[in-house]
PDB file of N, CA and C in Angstrom:
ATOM      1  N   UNK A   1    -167.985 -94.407 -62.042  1.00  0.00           N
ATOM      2  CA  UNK A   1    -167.644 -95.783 -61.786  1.00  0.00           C
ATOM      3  C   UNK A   1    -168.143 -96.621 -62.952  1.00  0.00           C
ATOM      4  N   UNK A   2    -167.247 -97.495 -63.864  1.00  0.00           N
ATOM      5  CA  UNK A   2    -167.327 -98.578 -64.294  1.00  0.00           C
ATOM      6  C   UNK A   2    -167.644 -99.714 -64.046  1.00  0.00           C
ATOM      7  N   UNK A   3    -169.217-100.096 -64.733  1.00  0.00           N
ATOM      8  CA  UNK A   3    -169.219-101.733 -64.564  1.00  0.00           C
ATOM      9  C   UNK A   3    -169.837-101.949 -63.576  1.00  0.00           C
ATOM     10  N   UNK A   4    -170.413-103.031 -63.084  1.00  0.00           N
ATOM     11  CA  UNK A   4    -171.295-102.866 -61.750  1.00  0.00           C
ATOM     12  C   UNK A   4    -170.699-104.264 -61.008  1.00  0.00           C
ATOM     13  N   UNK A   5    -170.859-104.225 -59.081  1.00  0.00           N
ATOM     14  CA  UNK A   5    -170.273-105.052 -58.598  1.00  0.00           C
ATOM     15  C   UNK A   5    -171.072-106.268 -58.499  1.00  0.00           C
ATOM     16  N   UNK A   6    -171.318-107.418 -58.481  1.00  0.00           N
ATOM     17  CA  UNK A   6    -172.194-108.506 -57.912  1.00  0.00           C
ATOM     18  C   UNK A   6    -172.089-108.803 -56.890  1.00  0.00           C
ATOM     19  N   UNK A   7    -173.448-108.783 -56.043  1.00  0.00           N
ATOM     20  CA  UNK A   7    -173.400-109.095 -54.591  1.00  0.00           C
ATOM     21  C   UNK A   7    -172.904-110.266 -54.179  1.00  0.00           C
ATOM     22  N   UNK A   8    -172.460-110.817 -55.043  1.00  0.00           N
ATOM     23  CA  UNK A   8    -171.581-112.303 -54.535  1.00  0.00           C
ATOM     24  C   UNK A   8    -170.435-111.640 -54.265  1.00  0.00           C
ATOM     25  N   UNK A   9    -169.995-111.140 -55.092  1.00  0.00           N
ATOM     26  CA  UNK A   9    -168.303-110.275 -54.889  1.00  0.00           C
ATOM     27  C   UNK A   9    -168.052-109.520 -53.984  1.00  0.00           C
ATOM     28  N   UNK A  10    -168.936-108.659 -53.585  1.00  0.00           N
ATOM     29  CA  UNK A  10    -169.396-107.812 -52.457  1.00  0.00           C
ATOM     30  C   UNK A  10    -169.677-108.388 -50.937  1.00  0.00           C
ATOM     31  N   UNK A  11    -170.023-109.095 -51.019  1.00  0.00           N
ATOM     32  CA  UNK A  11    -170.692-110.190 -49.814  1.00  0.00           C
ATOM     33  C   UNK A  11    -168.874-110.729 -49.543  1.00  0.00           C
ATOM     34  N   UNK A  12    -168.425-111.553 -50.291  1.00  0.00           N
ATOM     35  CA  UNK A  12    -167.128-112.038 -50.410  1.00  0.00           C
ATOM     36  C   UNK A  12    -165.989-111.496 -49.506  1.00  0.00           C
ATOM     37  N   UNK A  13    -166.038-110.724 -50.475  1.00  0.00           N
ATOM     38  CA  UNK A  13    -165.347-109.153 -49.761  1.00  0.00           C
ATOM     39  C   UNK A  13    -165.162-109.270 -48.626  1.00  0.00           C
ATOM     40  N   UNK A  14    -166.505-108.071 -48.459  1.00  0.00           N
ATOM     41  CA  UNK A  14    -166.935-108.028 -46.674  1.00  0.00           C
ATOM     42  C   UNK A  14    -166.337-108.978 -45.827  1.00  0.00           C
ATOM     43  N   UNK A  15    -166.674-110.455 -46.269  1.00  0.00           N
ATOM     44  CA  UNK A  15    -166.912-111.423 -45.440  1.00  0.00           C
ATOM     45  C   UNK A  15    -165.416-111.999 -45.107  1.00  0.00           C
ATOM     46  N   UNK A  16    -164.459-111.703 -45.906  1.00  0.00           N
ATOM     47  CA  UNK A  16    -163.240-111.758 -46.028  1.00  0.00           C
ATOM     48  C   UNK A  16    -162.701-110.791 -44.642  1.00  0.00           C
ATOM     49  N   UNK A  17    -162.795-109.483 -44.889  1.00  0.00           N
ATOM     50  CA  UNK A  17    -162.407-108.485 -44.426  1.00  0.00           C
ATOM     51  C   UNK A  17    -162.813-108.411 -43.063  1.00  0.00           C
ATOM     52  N   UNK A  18    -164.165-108.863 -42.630  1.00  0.00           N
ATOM     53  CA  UNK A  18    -164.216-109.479 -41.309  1.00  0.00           C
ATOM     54  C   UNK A  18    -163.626-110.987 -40.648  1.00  0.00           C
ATOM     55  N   UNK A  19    -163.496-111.415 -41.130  1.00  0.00           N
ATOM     56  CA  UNK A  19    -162.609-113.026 -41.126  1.00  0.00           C
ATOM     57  C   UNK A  19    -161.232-112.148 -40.525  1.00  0.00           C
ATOM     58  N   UNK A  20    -160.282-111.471 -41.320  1.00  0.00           N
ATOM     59  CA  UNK A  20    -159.284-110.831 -41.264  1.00  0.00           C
ATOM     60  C   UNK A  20    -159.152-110.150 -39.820  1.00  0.00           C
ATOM     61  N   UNK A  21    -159.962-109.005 -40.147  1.00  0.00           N
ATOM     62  CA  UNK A  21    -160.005-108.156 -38.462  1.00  0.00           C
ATOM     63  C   UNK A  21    -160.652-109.235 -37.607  1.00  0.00           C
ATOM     64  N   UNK A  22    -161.343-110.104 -37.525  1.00  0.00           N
ATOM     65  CA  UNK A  22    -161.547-111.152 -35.861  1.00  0.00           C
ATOM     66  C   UNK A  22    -160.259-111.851 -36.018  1.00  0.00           C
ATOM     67  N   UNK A  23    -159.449-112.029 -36.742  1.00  0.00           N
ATOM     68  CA  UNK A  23    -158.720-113.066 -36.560  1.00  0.00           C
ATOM     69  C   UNK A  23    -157.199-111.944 -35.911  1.00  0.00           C
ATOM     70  N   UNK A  24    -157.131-110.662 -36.473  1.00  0.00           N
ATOM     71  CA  UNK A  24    -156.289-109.933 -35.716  1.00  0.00           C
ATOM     72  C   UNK A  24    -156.823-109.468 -34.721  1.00  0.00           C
ATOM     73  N   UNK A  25    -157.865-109.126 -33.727  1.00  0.00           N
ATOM     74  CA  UNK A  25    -158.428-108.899 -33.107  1.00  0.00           C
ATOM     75  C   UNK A  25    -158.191-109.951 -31.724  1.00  0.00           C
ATOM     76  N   UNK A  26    -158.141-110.942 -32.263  1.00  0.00           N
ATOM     77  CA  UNK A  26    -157.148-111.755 -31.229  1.00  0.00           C
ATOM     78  C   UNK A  26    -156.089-111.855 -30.744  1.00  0.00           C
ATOM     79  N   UNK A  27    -155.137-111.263 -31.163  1.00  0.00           N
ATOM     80  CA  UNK A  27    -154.222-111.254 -30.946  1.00  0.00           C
ATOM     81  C   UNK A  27    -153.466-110.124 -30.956  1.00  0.00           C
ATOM     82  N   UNK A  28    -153.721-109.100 -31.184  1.00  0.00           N
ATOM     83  CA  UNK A  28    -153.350-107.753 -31.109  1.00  0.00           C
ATOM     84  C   UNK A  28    -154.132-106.401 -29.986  1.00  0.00           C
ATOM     85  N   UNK A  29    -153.068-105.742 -30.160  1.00  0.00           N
ATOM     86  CA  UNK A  29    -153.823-104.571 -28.575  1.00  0.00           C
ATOM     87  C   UNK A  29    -154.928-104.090 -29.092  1.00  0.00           C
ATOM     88  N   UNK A  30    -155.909-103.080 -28.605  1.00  0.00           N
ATOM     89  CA  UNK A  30    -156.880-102.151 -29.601  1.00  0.00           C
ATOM     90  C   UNK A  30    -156.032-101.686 -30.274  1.00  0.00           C
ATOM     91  N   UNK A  31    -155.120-100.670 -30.268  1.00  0.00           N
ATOM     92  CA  UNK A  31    -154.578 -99.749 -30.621  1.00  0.00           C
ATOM     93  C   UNK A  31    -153.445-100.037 -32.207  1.00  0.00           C
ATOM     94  N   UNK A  32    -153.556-101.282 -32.391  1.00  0.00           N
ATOM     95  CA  UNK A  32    -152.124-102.065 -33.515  1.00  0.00           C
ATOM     96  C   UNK A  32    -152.774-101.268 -34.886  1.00  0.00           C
ATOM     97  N   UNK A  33    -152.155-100.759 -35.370  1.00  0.00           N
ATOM     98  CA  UNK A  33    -151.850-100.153 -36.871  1.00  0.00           C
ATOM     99  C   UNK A  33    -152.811-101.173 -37.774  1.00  0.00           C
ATOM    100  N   UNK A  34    -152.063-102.371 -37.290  1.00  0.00           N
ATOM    101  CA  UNK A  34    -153.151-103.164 -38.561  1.00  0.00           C
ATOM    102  C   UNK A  34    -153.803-103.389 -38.347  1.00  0.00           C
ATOM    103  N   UNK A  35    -154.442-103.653 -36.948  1.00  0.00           N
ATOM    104  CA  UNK A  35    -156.311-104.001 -36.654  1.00  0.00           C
ATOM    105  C   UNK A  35    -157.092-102.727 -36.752  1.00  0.00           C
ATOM    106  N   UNK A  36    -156.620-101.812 -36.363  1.00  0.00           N
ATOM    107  CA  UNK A  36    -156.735-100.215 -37.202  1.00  0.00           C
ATOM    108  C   UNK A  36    -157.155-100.407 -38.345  1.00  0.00           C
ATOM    109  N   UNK A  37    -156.371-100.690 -39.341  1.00  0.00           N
ATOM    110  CA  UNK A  37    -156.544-101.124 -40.827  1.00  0.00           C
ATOM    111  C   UNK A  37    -157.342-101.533 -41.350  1.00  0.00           C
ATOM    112  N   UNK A  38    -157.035-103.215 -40.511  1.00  0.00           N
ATOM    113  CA  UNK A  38    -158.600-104.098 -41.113  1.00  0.00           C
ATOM    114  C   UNK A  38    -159.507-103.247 -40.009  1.00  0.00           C
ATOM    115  N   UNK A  39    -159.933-102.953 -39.785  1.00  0.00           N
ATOM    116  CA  UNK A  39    -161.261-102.724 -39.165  1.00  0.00           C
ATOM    117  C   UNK A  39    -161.862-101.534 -40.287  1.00  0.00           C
ATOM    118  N   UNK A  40    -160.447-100.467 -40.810  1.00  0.00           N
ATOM    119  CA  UNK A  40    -161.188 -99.335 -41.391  1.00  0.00           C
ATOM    120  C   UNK A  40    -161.712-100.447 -42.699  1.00  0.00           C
ATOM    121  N   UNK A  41    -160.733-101.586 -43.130  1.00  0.00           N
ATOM    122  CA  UNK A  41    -161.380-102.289 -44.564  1.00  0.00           C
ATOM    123  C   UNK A  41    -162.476-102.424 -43.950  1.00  0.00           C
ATOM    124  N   UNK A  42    -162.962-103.399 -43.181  1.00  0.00           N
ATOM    125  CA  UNK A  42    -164.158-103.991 -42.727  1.00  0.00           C
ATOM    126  C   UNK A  42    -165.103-103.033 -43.155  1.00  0.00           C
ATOM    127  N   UNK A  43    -165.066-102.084 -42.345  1.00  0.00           N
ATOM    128  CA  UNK A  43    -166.121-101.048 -42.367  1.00  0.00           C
ATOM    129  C   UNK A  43    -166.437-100.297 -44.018  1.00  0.00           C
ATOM    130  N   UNK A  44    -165.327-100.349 -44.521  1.00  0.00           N
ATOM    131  CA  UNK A  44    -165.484 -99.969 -46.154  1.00  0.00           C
ATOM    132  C   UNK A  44    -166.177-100.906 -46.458  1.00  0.00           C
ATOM    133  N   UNK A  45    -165.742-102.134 -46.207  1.00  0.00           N
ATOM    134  CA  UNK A  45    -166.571-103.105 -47.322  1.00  0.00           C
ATOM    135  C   UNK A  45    -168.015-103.558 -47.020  1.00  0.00           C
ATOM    136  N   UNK A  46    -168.276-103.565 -45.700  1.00  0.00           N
ATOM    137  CA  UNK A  46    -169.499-103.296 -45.311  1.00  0.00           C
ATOM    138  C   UNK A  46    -170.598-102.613 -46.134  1.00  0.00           C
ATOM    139  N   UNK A  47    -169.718-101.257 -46.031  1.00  0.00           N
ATOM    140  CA  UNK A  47    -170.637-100.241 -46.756  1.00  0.00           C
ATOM    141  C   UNK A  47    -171.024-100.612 -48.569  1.00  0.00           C
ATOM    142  N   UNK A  48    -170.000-100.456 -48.713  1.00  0.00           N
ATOM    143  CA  UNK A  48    -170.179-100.373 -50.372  1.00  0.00           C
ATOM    144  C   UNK A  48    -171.074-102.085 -50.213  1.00  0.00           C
ATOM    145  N   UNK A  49    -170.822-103.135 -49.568  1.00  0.00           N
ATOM    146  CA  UNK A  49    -171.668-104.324 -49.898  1.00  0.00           C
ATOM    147  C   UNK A  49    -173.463-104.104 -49.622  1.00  0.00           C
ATOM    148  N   UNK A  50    -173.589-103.030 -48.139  1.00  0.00           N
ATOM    149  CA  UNK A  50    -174.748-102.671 -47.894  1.00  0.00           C
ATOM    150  C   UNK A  50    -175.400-102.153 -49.430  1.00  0.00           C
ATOM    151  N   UNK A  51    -174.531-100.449 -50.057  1.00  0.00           N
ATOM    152  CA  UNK A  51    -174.919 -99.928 -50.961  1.00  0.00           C
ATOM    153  C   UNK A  51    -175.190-100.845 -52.395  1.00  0.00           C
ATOM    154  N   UNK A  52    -174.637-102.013 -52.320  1.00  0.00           N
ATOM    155  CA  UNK A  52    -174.590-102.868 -53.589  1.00  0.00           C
ATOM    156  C   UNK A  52    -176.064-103.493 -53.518  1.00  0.00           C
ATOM    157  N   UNK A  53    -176.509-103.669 -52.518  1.00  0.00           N
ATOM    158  CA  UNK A  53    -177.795-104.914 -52.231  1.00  0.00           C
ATOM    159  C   UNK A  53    -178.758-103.697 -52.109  1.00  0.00           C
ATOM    160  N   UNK A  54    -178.714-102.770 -51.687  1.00  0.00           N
ATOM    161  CA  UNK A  54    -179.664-101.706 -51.567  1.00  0.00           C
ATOM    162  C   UNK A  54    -180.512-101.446 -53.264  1.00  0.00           C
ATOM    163  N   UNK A  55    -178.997-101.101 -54.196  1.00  0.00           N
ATOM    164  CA  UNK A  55    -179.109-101.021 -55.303  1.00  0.00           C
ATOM    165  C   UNK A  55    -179.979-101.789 -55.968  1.00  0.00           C
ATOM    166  N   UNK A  56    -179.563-103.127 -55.892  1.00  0.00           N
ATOM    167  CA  UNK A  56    -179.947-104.828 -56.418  1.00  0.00           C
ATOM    168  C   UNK A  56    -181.785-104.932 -56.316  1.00  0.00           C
ATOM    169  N   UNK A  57    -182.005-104.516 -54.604  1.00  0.00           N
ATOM    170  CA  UNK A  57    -183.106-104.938 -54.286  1.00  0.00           C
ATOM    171  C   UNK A  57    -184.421-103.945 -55.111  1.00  0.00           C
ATOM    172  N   UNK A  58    -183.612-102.603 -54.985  1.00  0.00           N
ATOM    173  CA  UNK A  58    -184.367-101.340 -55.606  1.00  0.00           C
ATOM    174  C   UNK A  58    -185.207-101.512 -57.188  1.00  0.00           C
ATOM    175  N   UNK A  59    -186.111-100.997 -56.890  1.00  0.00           N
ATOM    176  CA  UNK A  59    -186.755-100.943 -58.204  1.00  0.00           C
ATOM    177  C   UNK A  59    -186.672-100.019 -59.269  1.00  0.00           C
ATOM    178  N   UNK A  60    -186.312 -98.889 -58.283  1.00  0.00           N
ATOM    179  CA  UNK A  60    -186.037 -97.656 -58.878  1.00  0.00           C
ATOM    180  C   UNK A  60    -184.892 -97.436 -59.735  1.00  0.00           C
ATOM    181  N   UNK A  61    -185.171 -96.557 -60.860  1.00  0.00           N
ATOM    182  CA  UNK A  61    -184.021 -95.944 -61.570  1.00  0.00           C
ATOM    183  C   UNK A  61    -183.446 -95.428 -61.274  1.00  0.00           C
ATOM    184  N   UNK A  62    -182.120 -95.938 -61.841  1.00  0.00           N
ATOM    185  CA  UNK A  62    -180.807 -94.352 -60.656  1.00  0.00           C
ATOM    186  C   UNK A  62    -180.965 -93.207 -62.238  1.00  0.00           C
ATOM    187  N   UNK A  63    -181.485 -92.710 -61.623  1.00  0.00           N
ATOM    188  CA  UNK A  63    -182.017 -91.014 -62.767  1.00  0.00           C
ATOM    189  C   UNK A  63    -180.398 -90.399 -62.383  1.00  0.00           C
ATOM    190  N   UNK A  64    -180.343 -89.234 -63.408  1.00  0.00           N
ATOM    191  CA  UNK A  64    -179.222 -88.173 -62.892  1.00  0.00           C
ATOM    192  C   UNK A  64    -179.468 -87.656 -61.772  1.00  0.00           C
ATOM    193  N   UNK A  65    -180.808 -87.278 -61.710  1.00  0.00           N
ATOM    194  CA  UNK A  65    -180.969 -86.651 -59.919  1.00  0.00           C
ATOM    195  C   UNK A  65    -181.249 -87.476 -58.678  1.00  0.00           C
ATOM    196  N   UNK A  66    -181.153 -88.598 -58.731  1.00  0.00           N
ATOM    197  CA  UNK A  66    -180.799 -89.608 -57.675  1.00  0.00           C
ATOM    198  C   UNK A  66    -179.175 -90.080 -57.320  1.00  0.00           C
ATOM    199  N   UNK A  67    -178.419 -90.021 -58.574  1.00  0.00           N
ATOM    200  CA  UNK A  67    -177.735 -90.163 -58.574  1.00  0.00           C
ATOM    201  C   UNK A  67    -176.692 -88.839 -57.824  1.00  0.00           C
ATOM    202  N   UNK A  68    -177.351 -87.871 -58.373  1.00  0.00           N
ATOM    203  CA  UNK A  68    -176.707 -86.338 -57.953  1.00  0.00           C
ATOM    204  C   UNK A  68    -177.119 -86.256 -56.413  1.00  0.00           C
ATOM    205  N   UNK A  69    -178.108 -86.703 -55.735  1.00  0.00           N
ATOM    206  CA  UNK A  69    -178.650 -86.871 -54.441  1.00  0.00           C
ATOM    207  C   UNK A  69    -177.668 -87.788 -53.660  1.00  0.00           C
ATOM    208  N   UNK A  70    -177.450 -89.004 -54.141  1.00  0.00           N
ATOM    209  CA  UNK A  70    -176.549 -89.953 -53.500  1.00  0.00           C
ATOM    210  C   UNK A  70    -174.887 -89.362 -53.490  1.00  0.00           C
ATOM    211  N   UNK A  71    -174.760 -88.463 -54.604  1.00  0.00           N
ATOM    212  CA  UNK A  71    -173.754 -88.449 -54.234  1.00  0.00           C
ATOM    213  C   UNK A  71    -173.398 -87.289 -53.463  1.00  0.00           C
ATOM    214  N   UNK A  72    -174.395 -86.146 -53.064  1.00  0.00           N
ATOM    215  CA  UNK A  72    -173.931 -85.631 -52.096  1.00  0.00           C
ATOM    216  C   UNK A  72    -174.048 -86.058 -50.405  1.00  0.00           C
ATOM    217  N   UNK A  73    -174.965 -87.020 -50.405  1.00  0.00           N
ATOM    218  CA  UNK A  73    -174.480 -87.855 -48.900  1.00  0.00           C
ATOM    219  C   UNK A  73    -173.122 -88.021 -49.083  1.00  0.00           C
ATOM    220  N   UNK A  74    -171.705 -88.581 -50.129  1.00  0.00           N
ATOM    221  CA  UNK A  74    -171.252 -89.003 -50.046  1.00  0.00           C
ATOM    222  C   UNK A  74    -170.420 -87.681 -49.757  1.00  0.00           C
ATOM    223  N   UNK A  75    -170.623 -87.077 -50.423  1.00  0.00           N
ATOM    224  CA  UNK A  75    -169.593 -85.463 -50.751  1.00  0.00           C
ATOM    225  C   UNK A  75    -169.447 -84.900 -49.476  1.00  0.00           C
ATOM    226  N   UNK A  76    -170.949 -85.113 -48.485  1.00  0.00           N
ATOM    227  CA  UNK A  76    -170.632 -84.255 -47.448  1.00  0.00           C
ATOM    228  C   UNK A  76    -170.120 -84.874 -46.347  1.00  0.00           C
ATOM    229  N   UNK A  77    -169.739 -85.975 -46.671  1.00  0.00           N
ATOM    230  CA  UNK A  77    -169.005 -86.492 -45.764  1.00  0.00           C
ATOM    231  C   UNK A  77    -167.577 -86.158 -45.708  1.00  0.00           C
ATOM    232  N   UNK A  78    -166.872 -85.660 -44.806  1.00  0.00           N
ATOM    233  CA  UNK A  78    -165.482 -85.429 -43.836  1.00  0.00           C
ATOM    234  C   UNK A  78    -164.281 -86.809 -44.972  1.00  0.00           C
ATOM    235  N   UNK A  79    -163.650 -86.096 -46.028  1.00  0.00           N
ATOM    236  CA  UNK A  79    -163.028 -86.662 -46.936  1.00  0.00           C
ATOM    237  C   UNK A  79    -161.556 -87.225 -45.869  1.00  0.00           C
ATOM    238  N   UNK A  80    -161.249 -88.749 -45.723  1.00  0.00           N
ATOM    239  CA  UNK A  80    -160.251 -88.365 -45.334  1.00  0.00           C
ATOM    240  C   UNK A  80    -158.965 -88.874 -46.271  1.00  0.00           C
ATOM    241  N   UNK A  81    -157.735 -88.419 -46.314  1.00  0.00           N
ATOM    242  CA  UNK A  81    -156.614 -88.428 -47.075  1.00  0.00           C
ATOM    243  C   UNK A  81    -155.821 -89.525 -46.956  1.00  0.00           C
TER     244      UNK A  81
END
């Protein structure tokens, strides 16, 4: 990954992406394709905004083997297509 995100942009995001799903969430069944959707954004952007501030707050160096650590939490996670 190129470039790093700012937690303003990140925060944004998120905050967008929940705005979006409550506002379909009103008006749609559980089950609608697109509250489906936004909810899976929501939950993406959540994350990567959590992982952005985690980063930010950290003192620590992302070494190759932290980095190689983080990314197998990510690896072993259930890839979906």
């Amino acid at each position: 990954m190129s470039g790093h995100l700012s937690t303003t942009t990140t925060t944004t995001t998120a905050a967008s992406e929940r705005g979006r799903y409550a506002a379909l969430l009103r008006s749609r069944a559980p089950d609608d394709a697109e509250l489906l959707e936004a909810r899976r954004r929501m939950r993406e952007e959540a994350l990567i905004a959590a992982v952005n501030r985690a980063l930010n707050k950290s003192s620590a160096t992302v070494t190759a083997e932290l980095r190689t650590r983080i990314d197998s939490l990510v690896a072993d996670r259930q890839v979906v297509a």
